[in-house]
PDB file of N, CA and C in Angstrom:
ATOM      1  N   UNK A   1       3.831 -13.102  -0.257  1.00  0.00           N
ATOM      2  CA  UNK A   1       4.337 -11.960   0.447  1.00  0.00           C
ATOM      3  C   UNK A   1       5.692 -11.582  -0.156  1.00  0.00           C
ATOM      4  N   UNK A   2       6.150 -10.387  -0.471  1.00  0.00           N
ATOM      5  CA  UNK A   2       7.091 -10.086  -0.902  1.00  0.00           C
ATOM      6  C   UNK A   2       8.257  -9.799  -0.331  1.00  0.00           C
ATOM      7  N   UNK A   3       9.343 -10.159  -0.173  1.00  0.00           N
ATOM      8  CA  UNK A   3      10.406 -10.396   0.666  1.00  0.00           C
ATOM      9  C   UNK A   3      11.099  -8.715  -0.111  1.00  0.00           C
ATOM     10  N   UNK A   4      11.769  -7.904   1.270  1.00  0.00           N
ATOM     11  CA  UNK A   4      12.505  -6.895   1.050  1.00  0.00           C
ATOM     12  C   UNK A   4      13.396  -6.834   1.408  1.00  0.00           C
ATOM     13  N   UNK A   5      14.438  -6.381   0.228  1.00  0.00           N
ATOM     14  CA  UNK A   5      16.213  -6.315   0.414  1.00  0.00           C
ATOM     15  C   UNK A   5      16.495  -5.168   0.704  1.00  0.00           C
ATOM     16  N   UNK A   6      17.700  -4.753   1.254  1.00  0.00           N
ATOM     17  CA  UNK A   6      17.797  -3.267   1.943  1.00  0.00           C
ATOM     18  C   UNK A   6      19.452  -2.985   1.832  1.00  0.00           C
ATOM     19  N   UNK A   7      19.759  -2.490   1.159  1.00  0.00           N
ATOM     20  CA  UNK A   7      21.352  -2.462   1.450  1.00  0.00           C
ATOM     21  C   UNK A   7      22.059  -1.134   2.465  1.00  0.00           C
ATOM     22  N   UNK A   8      22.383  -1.299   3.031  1.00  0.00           N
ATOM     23  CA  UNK A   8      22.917  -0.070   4.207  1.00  0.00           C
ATOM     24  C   UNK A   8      24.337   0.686   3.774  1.00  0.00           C
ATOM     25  N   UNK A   9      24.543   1.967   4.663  1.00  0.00           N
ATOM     26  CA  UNK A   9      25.546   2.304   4.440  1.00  0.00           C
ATOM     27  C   UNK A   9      27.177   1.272   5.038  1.00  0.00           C
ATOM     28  N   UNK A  10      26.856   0.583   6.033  1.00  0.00           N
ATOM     29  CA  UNK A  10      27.652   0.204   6.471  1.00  0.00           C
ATOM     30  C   UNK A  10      28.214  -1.360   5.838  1.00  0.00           C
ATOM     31  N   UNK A  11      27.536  -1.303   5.144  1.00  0.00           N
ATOM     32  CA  UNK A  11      28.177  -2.557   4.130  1.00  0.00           C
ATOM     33  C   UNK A  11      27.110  -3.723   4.155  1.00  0.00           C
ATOM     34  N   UNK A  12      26.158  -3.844   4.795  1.00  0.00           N
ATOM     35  CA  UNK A  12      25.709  -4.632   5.762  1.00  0.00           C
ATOM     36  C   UNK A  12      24.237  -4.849   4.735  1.00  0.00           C
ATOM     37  N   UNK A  13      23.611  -5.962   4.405  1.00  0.00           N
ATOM     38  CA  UNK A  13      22.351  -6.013   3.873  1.00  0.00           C
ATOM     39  C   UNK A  13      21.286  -6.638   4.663  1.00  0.00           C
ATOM     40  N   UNK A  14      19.984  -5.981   4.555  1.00  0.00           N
ATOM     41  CA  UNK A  14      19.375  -6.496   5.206  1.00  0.00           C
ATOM     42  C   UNK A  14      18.597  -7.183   4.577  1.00  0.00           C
ATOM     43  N   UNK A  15      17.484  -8.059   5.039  1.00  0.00           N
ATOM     44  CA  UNK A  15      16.498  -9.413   4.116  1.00  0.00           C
ATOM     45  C   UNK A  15      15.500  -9.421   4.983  1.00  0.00           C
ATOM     46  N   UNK A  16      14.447  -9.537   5.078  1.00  0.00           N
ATOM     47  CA  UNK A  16      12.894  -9.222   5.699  1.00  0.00           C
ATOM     48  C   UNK A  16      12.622 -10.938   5.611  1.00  0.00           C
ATOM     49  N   UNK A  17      12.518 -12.050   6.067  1.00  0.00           N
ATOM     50  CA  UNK A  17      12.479 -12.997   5.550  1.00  0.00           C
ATOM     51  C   UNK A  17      10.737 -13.348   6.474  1.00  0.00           C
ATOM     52  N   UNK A  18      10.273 -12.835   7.448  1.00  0.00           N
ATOM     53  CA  UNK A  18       8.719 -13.072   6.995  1.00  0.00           C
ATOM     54  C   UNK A  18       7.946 -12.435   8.569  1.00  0.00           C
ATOM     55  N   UNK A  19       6.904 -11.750   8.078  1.00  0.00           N
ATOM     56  CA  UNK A  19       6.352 -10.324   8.777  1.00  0.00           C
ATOM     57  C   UNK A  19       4.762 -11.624   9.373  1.00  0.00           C
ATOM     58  N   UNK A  20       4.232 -11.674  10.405  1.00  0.00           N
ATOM     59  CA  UNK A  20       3.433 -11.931  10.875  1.00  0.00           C
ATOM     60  C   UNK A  20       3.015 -10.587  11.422  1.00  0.00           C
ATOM     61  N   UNK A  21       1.097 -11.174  11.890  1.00  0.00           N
ATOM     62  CA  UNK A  21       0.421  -9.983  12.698  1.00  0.00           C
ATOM     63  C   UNK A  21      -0.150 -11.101  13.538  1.00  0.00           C
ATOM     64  N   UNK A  22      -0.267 -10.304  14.561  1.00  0.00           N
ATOM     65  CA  UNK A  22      -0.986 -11.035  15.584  1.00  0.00           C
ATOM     66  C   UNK A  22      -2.149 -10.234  16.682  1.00  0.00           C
ATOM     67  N   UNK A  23      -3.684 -10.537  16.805  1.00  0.00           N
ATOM     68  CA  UNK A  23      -4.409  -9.882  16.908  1.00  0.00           C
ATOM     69  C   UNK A  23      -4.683 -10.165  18.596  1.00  0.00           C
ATOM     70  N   UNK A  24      -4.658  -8.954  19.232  1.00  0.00           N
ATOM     71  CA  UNK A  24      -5.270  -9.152  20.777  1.00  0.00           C
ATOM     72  C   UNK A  24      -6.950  -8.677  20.723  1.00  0.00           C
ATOM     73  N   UNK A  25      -7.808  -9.401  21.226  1.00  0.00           N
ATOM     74  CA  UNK A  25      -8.694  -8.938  21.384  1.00  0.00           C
ATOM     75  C   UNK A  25      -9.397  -8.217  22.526  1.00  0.00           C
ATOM     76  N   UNK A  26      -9.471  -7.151  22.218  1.00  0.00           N
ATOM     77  CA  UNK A  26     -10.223  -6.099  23.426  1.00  0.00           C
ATOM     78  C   UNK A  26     -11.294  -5.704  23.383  1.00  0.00           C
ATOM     79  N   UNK A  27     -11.776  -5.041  24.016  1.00  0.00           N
ATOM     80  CA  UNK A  27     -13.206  -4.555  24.536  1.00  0.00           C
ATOM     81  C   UNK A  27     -13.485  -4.084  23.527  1.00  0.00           C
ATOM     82  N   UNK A  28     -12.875  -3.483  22.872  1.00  0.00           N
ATOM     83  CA  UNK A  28     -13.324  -2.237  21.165  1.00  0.00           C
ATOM     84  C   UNK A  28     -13.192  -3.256  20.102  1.00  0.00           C
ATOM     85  N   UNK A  29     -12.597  -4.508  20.150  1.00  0.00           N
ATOM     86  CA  UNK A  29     -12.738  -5.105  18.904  1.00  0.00           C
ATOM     87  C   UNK A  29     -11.348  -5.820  18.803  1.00  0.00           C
ATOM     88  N   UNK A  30     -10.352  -5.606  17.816  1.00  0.00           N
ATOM     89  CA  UNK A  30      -9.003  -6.035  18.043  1.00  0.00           C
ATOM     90  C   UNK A  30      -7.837  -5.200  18.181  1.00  0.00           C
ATOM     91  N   UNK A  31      -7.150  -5.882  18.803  1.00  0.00           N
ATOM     92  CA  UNK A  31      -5.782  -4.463  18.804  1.00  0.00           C
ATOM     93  C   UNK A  31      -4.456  -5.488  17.718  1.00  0.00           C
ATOM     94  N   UNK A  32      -3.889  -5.126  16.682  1.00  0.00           N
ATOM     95  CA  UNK A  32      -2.666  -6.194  16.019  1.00  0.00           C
ATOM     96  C   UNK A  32      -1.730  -5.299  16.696  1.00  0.00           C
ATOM     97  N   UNK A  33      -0.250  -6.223  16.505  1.00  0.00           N
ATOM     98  CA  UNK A  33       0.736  -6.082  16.330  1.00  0.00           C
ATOM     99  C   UNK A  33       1.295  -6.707  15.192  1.00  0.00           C
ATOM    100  N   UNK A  34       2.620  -6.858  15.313  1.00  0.00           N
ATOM    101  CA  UNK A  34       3.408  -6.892  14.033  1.00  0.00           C
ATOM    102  C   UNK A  34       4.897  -7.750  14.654  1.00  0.00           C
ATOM    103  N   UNK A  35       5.029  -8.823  14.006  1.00  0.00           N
ATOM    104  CA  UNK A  35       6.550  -9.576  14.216  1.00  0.00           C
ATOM    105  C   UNK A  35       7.466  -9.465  12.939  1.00  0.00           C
ATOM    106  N   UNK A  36       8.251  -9.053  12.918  1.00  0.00           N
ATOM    107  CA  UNK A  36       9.636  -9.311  12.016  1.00  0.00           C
ATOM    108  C   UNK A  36      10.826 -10.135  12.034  1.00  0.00           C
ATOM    109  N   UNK A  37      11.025 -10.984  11.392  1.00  0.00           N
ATOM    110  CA  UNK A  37      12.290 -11.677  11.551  1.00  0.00           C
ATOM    111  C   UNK A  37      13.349 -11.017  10.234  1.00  0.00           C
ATOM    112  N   UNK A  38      14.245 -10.614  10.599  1.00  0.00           N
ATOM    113  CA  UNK A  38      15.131 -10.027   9.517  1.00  0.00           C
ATOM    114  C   UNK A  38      16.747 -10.851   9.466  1.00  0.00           C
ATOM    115  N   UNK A  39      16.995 -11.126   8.930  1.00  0.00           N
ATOM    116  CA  UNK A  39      18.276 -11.797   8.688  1.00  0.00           C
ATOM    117  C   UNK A  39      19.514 -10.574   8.031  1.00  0.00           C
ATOM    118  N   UNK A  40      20.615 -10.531   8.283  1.00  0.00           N
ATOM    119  CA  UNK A  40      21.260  -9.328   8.084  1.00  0.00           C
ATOM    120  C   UNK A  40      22.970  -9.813   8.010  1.00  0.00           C
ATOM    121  N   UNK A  41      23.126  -9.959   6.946  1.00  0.00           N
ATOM    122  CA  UNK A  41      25.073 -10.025   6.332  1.00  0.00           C
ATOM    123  C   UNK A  41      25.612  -8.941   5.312  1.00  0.00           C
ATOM    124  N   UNK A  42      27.004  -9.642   5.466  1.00  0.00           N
ATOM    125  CA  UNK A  42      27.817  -8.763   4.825  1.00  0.00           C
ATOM    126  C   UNK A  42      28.219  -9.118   3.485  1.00  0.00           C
ATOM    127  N   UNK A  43      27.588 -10.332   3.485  1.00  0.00           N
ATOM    128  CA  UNK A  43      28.050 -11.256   1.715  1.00  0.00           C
ATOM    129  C   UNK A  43      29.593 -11.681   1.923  1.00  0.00           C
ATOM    130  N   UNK A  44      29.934 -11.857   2.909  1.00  0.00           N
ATOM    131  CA  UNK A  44      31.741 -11.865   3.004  1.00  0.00           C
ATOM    132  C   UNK A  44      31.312 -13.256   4.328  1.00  0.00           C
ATOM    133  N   UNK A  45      30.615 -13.662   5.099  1.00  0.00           N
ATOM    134  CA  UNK A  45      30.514 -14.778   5.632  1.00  0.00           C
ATOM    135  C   UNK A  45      29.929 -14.427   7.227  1.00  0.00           C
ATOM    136  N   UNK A  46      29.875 -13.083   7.476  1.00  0.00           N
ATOM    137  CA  UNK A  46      28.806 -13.000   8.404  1.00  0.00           C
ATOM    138  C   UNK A  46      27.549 -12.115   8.371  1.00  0.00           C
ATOM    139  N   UNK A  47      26.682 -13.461   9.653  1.00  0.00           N
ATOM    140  CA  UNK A  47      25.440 -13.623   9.148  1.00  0.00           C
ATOM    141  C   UNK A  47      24.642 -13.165  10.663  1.00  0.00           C
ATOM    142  N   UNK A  48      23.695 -12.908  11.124  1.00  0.00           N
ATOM    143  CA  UNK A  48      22.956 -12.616  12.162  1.00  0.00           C
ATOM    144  C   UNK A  48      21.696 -12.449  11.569  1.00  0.00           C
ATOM    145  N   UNK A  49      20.598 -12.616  12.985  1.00  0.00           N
ATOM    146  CA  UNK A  49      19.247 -12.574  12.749  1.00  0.00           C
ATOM    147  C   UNK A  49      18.586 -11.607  13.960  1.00  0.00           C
ATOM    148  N   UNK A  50      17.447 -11.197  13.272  1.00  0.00           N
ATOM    149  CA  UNK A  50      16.756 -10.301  14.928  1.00  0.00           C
ATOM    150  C   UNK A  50      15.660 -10.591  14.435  1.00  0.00           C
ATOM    151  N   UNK A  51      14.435 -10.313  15.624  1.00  0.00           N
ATOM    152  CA  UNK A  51      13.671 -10.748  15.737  1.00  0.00           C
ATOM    153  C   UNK A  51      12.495  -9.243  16.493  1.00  0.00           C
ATOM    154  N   UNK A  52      11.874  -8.446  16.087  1.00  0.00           N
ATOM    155  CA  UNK A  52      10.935  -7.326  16.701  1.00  0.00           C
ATOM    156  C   UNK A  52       9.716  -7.305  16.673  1.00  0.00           C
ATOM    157  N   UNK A  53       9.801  -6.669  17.512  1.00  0.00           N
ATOM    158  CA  UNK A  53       7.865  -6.619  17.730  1.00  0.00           C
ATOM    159  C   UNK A  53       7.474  -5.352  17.731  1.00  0.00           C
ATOM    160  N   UNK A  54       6.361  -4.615  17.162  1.00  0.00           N
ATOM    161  CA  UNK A  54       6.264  -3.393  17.717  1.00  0.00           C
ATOM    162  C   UNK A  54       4.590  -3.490  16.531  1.00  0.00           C
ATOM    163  N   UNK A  55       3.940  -2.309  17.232  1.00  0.00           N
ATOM    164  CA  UNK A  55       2.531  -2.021  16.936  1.00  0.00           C
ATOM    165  C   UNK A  55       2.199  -1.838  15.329  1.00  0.00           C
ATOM    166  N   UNK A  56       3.312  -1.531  14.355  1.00  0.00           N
ATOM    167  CA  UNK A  56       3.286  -1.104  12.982  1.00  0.00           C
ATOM    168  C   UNK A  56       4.813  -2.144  12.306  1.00  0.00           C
ATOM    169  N   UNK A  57       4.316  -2.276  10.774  1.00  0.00           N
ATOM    170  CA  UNK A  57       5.341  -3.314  10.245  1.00  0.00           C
ATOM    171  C   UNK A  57       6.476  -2.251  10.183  1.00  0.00           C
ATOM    172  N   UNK A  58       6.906  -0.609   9.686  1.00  0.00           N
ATOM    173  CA  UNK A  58       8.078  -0.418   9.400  1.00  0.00           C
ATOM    174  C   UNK A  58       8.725  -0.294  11.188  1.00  0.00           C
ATOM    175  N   UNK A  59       8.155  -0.262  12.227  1.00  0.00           N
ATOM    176  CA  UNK A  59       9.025  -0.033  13.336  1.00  0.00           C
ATOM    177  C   UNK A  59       9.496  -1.450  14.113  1.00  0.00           C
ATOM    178  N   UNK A  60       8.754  -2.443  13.567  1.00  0.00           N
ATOM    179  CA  UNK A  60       9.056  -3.822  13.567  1.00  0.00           C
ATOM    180  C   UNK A  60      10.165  -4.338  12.982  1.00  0.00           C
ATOM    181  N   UNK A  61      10.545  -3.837  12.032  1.00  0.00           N
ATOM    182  CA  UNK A  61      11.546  -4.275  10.953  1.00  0.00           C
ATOM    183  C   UNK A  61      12.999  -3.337  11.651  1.00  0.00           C
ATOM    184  N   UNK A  62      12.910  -2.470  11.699  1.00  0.00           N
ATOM    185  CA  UNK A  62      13.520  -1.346  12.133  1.00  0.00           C
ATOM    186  C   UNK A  62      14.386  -1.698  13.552  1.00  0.00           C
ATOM    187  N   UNK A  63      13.509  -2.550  14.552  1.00  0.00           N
ATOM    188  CA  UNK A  63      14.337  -3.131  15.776  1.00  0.00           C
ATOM    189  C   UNK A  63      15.104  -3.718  15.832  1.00  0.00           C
ATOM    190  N   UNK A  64      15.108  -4.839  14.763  1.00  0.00           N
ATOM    191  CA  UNK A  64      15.944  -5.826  14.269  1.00  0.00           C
ATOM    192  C   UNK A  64      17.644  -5.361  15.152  1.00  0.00           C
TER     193      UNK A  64
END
């Protein structure tokens, strides 16, 4: 899986460090979602992480 770097306006980079799907099963067959864990610094010594969920990978990533 290919890991994506993102650099922002605010100085701030982001890192995709690993995208799961996870399948509900319903009456029609399956329904996925999508988990993101993104890790996000400044290269200067701070560091934070988020964690989203949402029905598609770019609005998953995006919650962070």
């Amino acid at each position: 899986m290919a890991r994506e770097r993102d650099s922002r306006s605010d100085g701030f980079d982001d890192y995709v460090v690993k995208i799961r799907r996870c399948a509900a099963v319903v009456k029609g067959g399956r329904r996925f979602s999508f988990n993101a864990l993104v890790v996000v610094g400044d290269k200067k010594g701070k560091v934070s992480w988020g964690y989203g969920k949402a029905n598609e990978v770019p609005p998953a990533v995006e919650k962070r």
